[in-house]
C-alpha atoms as a PDB file:
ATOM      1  CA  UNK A   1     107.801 114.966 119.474  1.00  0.00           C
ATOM      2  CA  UNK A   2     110.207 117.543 117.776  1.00  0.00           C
ATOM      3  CA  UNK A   3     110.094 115.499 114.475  1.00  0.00           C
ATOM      4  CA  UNK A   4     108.970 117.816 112.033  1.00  0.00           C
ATOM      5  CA  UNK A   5     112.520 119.567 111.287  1.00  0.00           C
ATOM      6  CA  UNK A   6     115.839 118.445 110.921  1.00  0.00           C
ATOM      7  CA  UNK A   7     119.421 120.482 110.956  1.00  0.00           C
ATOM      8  CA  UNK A   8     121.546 119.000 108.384  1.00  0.00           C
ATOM      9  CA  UNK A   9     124.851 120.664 106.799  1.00  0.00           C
ATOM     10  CA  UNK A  10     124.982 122.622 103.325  1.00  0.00           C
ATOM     11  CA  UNK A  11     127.165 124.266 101.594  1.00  0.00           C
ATOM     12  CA  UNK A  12     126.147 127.341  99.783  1.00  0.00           C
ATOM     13  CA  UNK A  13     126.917 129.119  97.014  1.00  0.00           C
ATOM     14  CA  UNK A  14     125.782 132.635  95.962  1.00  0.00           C
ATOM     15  CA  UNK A  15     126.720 134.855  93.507  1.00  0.00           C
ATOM     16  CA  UNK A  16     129.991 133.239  93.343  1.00  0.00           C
ATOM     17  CA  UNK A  17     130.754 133.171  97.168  1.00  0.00           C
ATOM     18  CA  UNK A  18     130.777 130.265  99.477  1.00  0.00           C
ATOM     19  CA  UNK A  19     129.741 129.338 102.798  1.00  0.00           C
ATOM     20  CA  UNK A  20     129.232 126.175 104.794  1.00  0.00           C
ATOM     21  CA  UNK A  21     125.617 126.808 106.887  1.00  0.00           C
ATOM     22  CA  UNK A  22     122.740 124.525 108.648  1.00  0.00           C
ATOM     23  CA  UNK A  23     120.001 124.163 107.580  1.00  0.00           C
ATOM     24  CA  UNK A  24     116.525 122.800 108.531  1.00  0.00           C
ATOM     25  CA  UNK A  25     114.735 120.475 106.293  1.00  0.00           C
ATOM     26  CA  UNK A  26     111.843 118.671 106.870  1.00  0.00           C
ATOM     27  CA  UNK A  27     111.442 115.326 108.218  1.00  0.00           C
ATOM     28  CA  UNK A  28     110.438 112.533 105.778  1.00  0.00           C
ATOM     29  CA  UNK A  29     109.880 108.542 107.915  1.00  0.00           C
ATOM     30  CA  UNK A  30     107.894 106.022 107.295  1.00  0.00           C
ATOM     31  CA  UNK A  31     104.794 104.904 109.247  1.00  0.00           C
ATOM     32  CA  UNK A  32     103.435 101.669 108.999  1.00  0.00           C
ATOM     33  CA  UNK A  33      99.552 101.462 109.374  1.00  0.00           C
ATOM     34  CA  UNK A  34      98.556  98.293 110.619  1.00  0.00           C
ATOM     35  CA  UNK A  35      94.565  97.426 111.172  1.00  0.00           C
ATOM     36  CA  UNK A  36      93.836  95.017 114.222  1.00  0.00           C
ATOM     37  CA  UNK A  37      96.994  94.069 114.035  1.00  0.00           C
ATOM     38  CA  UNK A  38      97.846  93.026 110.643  1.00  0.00           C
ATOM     39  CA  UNK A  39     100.181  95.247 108.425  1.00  0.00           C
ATOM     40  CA  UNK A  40      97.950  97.353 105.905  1.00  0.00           C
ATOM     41  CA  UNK A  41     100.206 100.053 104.736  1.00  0.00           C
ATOM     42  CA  UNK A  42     103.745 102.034 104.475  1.00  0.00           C
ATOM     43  CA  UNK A  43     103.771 105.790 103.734  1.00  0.00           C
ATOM     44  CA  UNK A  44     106.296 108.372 103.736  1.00  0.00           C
ATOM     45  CA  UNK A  45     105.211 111.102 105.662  1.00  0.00           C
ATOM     46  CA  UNK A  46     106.068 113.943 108.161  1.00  0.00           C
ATOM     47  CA  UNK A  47     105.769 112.975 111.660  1.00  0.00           C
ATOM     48  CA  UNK A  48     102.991 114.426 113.706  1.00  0.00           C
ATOM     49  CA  UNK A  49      99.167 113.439 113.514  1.00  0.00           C
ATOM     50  CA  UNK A  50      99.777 110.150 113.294  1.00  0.00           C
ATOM     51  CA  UNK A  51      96.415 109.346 114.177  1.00  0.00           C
ATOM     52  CA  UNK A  52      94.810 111.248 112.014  1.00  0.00           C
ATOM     53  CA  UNK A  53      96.804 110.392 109.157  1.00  0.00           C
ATOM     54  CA  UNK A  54      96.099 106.870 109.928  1.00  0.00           C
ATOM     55  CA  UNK A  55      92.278 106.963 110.393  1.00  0.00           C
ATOM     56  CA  UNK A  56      91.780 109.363 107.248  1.00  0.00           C
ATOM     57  CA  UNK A  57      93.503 106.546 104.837  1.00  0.00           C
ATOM     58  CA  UNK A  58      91.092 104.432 106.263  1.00  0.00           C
ATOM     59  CA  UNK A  59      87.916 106.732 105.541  1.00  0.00           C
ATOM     60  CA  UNK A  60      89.707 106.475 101.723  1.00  0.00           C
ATOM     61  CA  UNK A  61      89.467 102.941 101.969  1.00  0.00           C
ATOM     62  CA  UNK A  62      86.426 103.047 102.768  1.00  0.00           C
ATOM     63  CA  UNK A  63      86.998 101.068 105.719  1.00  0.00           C
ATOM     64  CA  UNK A  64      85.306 104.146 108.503  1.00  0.00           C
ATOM     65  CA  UNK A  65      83.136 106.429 108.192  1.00  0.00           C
ATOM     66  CA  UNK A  66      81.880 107.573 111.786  1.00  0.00           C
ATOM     67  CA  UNK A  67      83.948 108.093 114.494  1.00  0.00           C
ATOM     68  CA  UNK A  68      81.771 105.048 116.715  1.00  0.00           C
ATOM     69  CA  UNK A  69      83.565 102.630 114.376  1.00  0.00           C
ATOM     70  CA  UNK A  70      86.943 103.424 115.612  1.00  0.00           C
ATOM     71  CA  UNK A  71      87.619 101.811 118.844  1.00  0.00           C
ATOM     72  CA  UNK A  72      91.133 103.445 119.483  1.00  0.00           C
ATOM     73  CA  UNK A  73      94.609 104.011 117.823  1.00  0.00           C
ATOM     74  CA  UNK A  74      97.753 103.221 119.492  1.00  0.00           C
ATOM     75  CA  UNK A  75     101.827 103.166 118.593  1.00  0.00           C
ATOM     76  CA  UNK A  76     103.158  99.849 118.819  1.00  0.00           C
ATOM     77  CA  UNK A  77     106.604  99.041 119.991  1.00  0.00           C
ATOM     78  CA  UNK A  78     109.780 100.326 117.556  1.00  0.00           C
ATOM     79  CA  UNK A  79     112.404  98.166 116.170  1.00  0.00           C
ATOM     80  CA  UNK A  80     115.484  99.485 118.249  1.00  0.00           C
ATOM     81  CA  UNK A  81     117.645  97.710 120.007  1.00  0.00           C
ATOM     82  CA  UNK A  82     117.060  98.938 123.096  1.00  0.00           C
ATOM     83  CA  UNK A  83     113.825  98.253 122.400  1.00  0.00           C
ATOM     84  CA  UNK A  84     112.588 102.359 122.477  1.00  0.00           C
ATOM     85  CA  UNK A  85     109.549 103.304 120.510  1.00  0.00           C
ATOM     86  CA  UNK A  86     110.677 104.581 117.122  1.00  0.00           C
ATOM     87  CA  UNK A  87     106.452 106.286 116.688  1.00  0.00           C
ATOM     88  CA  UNK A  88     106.540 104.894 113.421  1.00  0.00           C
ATOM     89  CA  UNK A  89     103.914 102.009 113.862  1.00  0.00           C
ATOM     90  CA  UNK A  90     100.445 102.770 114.416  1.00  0.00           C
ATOM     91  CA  UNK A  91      97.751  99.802 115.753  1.00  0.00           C
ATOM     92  CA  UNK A  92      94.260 101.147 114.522  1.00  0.00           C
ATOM     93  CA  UNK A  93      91.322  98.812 116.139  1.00  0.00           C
ATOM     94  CA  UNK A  94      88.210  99.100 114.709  1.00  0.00           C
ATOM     95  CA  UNK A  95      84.953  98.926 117.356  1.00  0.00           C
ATOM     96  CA  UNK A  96      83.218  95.783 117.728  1.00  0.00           C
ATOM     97  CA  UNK A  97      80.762  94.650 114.926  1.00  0.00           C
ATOM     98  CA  UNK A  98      82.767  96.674 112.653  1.00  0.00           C
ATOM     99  CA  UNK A  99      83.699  94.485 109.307  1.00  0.00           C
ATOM    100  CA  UNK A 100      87.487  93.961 108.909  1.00  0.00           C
ATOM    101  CA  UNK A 101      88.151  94.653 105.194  1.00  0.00           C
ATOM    102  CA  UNK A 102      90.146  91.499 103.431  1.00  0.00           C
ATOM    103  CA  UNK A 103      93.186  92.825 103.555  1.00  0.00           C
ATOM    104  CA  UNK A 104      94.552  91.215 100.049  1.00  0.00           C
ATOM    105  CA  UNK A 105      97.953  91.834  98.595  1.00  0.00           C
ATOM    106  CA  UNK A 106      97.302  94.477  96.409  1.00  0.00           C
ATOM    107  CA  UNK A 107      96.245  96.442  99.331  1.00  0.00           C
ATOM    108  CA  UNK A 108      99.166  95.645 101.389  1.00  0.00           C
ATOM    109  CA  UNK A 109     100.944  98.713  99.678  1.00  0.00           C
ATOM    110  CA  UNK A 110     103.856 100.962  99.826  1.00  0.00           C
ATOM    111  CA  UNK A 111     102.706 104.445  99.674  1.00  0.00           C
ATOM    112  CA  UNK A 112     105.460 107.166  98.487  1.00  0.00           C
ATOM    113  CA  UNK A 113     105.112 110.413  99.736  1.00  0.00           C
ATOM    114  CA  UNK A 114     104.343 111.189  95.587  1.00  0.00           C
ATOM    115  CA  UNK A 115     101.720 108.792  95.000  1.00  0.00           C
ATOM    116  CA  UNK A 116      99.104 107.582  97.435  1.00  0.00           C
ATOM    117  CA  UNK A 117      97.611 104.855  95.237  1.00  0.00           C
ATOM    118  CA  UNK A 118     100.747 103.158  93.847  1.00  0.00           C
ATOM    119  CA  UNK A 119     100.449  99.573  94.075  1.00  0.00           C
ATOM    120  CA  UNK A 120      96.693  99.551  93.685  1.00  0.00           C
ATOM    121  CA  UNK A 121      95.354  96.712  91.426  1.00  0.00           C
ATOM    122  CA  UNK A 122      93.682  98.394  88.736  1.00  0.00           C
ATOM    123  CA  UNK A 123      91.582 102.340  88.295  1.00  0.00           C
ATOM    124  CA  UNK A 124      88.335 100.001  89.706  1.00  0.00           C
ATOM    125  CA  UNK A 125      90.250  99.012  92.605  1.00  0.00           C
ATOM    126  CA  UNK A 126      90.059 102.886  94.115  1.00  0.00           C
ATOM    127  CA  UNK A 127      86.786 104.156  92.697  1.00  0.00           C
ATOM    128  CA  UNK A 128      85.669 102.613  96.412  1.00  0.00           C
ATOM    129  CA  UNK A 129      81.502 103.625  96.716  1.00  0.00           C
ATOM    130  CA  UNK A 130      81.070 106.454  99.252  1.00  0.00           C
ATOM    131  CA  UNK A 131      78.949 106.428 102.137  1.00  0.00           C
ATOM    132  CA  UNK A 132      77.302 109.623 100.957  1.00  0.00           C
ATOM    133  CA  UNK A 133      76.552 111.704  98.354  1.00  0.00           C
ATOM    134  CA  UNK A 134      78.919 114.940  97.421  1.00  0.00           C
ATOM    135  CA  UNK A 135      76.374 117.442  98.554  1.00  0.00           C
ATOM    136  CA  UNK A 136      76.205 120.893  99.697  1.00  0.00           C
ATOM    137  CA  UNK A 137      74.488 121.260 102.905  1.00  0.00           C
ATOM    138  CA  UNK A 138      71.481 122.615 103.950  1.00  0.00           C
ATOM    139  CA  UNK A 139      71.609 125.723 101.743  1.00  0.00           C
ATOM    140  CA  UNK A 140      72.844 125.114  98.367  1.00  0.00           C
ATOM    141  CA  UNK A 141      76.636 126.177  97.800  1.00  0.00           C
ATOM    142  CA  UNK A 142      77.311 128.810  96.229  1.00  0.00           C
ATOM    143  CA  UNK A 143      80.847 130.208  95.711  1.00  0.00           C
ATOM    144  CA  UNK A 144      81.841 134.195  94.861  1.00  0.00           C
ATOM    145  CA  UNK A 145      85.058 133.753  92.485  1.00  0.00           C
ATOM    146  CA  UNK A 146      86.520 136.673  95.182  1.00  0.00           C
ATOM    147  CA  UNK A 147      86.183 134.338  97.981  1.00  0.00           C
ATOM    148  CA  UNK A 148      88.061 131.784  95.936  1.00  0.00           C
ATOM    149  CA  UNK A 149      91.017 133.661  94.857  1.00  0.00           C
ATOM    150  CA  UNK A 150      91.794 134.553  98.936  1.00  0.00           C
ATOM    151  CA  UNK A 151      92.266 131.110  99.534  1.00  0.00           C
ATOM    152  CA  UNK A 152      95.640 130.205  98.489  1.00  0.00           C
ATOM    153  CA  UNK A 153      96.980 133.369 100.304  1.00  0.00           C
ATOM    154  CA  UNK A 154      95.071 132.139 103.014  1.00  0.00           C
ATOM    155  CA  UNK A 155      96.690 128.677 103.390  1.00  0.00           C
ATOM    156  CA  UNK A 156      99.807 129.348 102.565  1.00  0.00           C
ATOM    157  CA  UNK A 157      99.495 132.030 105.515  1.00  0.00           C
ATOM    158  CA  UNK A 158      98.578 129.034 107.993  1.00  0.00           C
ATOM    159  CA  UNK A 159     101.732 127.044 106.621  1.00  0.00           C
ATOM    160  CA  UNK A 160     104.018 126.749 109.609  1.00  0.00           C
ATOM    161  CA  UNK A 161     106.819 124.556 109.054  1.00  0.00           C
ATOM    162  CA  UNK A 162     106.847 125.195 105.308  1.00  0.00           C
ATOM    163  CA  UNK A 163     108.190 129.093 106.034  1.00  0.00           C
ATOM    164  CA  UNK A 164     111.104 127.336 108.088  1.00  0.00           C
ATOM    165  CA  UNK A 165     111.698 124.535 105.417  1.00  0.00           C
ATOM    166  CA  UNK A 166     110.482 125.045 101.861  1.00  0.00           C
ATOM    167  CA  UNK A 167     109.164 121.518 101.500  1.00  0.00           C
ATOM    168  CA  UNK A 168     105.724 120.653 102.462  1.00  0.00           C
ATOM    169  CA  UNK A 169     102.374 120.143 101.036  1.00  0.00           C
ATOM    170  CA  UNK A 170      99.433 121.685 102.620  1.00  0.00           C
ATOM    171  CA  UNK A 171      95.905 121.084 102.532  1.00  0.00           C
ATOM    172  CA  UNK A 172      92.980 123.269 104.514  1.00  0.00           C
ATOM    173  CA  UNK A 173      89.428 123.087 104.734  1.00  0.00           C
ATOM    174  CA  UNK A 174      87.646 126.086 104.480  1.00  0.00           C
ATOM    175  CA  UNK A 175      83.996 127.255 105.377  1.00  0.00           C
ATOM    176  CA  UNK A 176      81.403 128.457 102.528  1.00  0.00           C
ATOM    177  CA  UNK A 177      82.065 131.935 103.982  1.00  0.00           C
ATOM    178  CA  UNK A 178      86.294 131.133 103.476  1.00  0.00           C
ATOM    179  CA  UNK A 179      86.502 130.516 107.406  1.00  0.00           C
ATOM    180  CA  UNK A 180      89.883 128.259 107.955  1.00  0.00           C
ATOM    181  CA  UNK A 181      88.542 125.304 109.257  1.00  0.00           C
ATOM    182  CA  UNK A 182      91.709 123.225 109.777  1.00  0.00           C
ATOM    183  CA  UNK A 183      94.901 122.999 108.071  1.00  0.00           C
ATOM    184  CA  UNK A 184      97.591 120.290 108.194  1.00  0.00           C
ATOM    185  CA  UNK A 185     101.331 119.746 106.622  1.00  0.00           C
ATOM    186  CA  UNK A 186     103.142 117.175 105.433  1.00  0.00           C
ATOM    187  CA  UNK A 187     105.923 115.976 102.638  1.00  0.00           C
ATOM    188  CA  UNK A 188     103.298 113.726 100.722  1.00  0.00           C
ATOM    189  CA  UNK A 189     100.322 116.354 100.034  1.00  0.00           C
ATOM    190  CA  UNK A 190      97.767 112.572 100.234  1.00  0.00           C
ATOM    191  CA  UNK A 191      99.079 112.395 103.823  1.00  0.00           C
ATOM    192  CA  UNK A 192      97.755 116.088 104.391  1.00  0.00           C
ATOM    193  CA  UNK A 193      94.556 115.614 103.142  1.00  0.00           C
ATOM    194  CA  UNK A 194      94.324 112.240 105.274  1.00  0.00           C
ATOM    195  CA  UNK A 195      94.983 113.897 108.053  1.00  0.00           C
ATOM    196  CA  UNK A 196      92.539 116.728 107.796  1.00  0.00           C
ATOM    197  CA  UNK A 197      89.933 114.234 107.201  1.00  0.00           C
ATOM    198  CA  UNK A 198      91.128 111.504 109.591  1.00  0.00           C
ATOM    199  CA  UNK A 199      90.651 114.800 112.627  1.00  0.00           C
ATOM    200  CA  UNK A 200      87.156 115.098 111.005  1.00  0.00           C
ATOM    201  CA  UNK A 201      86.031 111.496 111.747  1.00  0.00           C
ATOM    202  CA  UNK A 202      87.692 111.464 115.084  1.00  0.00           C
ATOM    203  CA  UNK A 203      85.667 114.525 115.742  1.00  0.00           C
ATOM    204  CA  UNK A 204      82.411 113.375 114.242  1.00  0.00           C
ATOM    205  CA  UNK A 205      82.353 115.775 111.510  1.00  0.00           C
ATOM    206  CA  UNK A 206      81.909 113.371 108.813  1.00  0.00           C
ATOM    207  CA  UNK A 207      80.532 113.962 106.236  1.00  0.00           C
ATOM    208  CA  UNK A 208      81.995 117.290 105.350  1.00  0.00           C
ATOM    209  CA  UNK A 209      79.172 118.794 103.087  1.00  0.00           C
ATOM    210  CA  UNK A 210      79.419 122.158 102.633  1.00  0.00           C
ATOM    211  CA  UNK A 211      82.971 122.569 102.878  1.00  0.00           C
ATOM    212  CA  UNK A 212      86.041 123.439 100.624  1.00  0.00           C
ATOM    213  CA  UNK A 213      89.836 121.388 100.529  1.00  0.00           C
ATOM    214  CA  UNK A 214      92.321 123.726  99.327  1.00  0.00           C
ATOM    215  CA  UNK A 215      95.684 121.693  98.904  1.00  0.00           C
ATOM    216  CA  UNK A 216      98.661 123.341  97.422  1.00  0.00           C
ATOM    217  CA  UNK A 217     100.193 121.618  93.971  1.00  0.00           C
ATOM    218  CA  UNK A 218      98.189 120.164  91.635  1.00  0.00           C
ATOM    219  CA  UNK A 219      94.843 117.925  92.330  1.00  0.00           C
ATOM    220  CA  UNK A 220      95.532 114.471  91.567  1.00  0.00           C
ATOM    221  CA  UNK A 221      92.383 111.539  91.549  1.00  0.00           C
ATOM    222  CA  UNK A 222      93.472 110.668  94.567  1.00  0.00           C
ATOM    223  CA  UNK A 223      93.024 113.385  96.073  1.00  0.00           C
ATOM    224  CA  UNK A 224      89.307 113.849  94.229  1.00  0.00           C
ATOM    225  CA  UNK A 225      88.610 110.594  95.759  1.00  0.00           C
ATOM    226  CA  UNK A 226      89.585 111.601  98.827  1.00  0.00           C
ATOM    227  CA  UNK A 227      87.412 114.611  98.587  1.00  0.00           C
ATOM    228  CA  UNK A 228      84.548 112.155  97.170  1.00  0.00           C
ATOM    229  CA  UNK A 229      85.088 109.641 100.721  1.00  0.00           C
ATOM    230  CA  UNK A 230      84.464 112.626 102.640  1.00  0.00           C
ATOM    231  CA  UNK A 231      81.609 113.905 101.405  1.00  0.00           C
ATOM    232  CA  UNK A 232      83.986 117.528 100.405  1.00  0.00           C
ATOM    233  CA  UNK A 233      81.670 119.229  97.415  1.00  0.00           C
ATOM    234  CA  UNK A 234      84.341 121.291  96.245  1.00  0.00           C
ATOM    235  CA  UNK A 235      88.152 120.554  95.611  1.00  0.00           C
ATOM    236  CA  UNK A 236      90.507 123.647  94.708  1.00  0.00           C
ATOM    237  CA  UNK A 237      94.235 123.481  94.245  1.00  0.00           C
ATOM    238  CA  UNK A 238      96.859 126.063  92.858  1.00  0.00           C
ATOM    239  CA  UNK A 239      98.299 123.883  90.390  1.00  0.00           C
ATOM    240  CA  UNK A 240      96.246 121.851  87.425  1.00  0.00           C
ATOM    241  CA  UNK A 241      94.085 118.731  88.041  1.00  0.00           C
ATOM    242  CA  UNK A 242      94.483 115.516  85.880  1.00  0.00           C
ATOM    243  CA  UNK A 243      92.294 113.944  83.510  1.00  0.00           C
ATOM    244  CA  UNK A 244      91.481 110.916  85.917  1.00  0.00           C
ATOM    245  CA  UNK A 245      90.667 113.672  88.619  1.00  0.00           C
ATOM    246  CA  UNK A 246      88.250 115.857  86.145  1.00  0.00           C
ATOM    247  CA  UNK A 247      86.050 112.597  85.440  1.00  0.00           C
ATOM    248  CA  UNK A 248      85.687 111.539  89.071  1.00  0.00           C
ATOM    249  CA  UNK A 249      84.855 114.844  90.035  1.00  0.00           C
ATOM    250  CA  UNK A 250      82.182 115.358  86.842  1.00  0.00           C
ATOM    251  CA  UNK A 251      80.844 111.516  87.938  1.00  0.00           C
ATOM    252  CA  UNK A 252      80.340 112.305  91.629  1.00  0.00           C
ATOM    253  CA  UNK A 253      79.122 115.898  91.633  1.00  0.00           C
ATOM    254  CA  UNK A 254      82.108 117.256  93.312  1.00  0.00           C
ATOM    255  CA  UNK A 255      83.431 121.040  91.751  1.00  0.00           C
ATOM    256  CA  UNK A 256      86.827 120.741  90.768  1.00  0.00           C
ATOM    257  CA  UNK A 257      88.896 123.771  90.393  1.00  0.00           C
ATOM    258  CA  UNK A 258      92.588 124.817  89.399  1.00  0.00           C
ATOM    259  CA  UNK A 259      94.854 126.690  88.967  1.00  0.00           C
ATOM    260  CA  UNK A 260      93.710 128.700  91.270  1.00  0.00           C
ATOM    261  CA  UNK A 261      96.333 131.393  91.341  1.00  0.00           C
ATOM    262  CA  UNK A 262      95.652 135.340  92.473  1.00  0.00           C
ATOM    263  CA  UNK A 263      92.605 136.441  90.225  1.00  0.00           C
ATOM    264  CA  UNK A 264      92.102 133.555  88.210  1.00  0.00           C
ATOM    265  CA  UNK A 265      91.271 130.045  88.016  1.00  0.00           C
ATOM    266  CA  UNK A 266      89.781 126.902  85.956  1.00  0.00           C
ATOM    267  CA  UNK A 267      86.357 125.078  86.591  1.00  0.00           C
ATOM    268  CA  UNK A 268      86.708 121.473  85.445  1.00  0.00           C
ATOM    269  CA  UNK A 269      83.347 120.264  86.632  1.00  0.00           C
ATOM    270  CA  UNK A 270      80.614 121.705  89.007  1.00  0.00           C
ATOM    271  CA  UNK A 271      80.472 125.343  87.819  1.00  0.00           C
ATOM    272  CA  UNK A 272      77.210 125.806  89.387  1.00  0.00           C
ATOM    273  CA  UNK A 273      78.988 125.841  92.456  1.00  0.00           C
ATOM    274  CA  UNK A 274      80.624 129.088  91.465  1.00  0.00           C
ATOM    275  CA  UNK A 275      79.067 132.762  91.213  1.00  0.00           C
ATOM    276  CA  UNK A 276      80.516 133.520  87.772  1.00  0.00           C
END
């Protein structure tokens, strides 16, 4: 849709000389997600993916989990006065037999692109029970540190709109062999992890054992429990996890890693995922 960027007007100043210039930004708008109808959600994010973005909350949710239980996604009608379609409503119907979550206040929240659980009743309220275990694969993982350290070159390499803008989280899955998988952008780094895994279930990829999420910035617990929903065994970011992040990953079995930054890197839980 040609929503990603926007050309706004700056004026800059270098080394004492100034200039009025465009420049391109990326696009922050909100999407509502609603679920058979009713209202479940507002985020901030980046248009594009939409559908993803919207089915990969609800695998965080806990709400899917196989791609039969989606019956389909669709925009609803914008707010204009003309009465165009603004693309910032999504419709996601769940297949028949499928149980429609009670959609109580506390989940009725508004997401900022910052903090994907804000609004959220209490810790308990998002330590939903996955559908499977955080497990390897067939053959037991096993990470060489060298592998690790390509990563972040790796992703930021496969960052698009962030060389033309400056100001987007990323997030990529990677093989065990550091194969890029998928990658997606977007202003609120939860969004890009939602939408990597939301493509997953609407491919039938779920659960992602074996695989590696590499998001740029630091690994928050919602992002470990996205991770956890998914099935990912092994969560690495460039920046440092937090505390609530370190215990969900030690609880669940996932490997949590950080800063993860040219040779180096920490291990906060599952170090026998890691050839040191």
């Amino acid at each position: 849709m040609g929503r990603v960027t926007a050309r706004r007007r700056v004026v800059r100043v270098r080394d004492g000389a100034v200039n009025t210039r465009p420049d391109t930004l990326v696009v922050e708008e909100p999407l509502e997600i609603r679920l058979n109808g009713k209202p479940l959600a507002i985020t901030m994010r980046t248009p594009g993916d939409d559908f993803d973005l919207a089915a990969g909350f609800l695998v965080s949710e806990g709400v899917l989990g196989r791609a039969d239980e989606l019956a389909n996604i669709v925009y609803c009608a914008g707010a204009t006065a003309d009465g165009g379609n603004t693309y910032n409503v999504v419709d996601v119907r769940l297949a028949p037999g499928v149980p429609v979550p009670d959609i109580a206040l506390e989940r009725n929240v508004y997401t900022t692109s910052s903090c994907g659980l804000c609004g959220k009743a209490s810790l308990d309220a998002v330590r939903t029970t996955a559908r499977w275990p955080v497990a390897d694969g067939p053959v037991p993982l096993r990470l060489a540190p060298e592998l690790l350290f390509a990563l972040p070159d790796r992703l930021r390499e496969a960052q698009r709109v962030f060389d033309r803008t400056g100001g987007l989280h990323a997030a990529a899955l990677f093989s065990p062999d550091g194969e890029l998988l998928d990658v997606r952008e977007d202003v609120g780094r939860h969004n890009a992890v939602d939408k990597l895994v939301g493509a997953a279930l609407r491919q039938g990829l779920l659960p992602l054992a074996g695989s590696v999420l590499m998001v740029s910035g630091r690994a928050s617990f919602e992002l470990a429990q996205k991770a956890v929903m998914a099935g990912i065994p092994v969560l690495a970011a460039v920046s440092a996890p937090s505390s609530l992040a370190v215990d969900l990953a030690a609880e669940t079995g996932m490997t949590l890693i950080g800063f993860l930054r040219g040779s180096s890197m920490n291990i906060y839980a599952g170090e026998q995922r890691v050839a040191v």
